[in-house]
Protein backbone atom coordinates (compact mmCIF):
# COMPACT_ATOMS: atom_id res chain seq x y z
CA UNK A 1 30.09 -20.46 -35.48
CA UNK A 2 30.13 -22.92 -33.14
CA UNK A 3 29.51 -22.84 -29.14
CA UNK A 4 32.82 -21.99 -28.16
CA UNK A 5 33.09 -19.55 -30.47
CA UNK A 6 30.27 -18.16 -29.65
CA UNK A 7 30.71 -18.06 -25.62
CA UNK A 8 34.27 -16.31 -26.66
CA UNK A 9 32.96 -13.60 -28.13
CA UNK A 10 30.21 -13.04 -25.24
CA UNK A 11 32.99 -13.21 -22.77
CA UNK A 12 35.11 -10.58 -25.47
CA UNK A 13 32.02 -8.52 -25.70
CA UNK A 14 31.50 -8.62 -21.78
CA UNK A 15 34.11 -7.30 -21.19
CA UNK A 16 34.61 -4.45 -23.42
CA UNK A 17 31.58 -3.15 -21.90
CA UNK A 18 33.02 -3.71 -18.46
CA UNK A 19 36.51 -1.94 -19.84
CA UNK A 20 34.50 0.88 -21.68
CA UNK A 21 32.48 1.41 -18.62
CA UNK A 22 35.98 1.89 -16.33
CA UNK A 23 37.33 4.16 -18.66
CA UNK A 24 34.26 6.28 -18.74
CA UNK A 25 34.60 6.54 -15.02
CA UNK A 26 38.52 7.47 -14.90
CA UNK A 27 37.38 10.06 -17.64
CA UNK A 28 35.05 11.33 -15.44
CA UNK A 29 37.24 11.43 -12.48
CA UNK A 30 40.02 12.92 -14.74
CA UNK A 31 37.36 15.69 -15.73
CA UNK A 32 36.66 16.68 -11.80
CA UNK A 33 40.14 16.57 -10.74
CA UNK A 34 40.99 19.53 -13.30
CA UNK A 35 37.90 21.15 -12.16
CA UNK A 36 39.07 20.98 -8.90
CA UNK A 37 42.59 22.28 -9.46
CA UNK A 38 41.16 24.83 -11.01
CA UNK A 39 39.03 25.96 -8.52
CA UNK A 40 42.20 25.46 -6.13
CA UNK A 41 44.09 28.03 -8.14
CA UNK A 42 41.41 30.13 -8.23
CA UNK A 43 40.76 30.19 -4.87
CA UNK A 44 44.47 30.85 -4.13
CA UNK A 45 44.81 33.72 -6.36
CA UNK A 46 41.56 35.32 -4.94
CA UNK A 47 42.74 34.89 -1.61
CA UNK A 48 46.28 36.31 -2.90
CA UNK A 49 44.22 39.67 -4.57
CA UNK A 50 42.27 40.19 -1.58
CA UNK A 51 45.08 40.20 0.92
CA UNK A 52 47.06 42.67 -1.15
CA UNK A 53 43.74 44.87 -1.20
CA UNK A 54 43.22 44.40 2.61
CA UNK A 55 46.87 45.08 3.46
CA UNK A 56 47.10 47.86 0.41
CA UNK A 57 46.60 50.97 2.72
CA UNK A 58 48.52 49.82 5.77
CA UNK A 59 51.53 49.50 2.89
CA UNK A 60 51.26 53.04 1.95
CA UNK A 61 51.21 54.31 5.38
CA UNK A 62 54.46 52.07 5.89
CA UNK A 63 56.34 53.84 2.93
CA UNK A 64 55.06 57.21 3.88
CA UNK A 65 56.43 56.69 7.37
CA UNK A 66 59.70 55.65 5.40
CA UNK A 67 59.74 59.05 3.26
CA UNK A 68 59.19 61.13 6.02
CA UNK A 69 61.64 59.36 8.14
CA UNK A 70 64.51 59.44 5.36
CA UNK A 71 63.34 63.29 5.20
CA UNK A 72 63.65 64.10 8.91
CA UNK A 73 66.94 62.25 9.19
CA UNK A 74 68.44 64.46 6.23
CA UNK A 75 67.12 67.45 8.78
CA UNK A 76 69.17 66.52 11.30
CA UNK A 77 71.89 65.64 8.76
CA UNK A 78 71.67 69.19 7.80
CA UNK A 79 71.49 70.89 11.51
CA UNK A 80 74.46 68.69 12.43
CA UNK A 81 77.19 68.44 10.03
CA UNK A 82 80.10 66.16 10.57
């Protein structure tokens, strides 16, 4: 192998490490944008669970106060027929 040869496969072996270190690093950013999104969703569904807990009781009340209003106006219905 001769000098050229030889500086041409430094230079080839260069950068393969230089490309092999880049991909490592878009691997790695790959790997912490999924956990990311993940925790995104998670957070977003949590958040989602925990209104519908919080606003759970106020919701019942609401279609109670629908029942009983349905009930009174077939009351009056009743008192006053057409």
């Amino acid at each position: 192998m001769d000098g050229d040869e030889k500086k041409m496969l430094e230079d080839t072996f260069e950068l393969a490490q230089d490309n092999n270190k880049m991909l490592k690093h878009i691997r790695n950013s790959q790997r912490w944008a999924s956990l990311m999104r993940v925790i995104y969703w998670a957070i977003i569904i949590a958040a989602s669970v925990g209104s519908y807990y919080f606003i759970q009781p106020y919701i019942t009340e609401a279609q109670k106060i629908m029942k009983d209003s349905g009930t009174a106006l077939d009351k009056v219905k009743s008192v006053f027929p057409q």
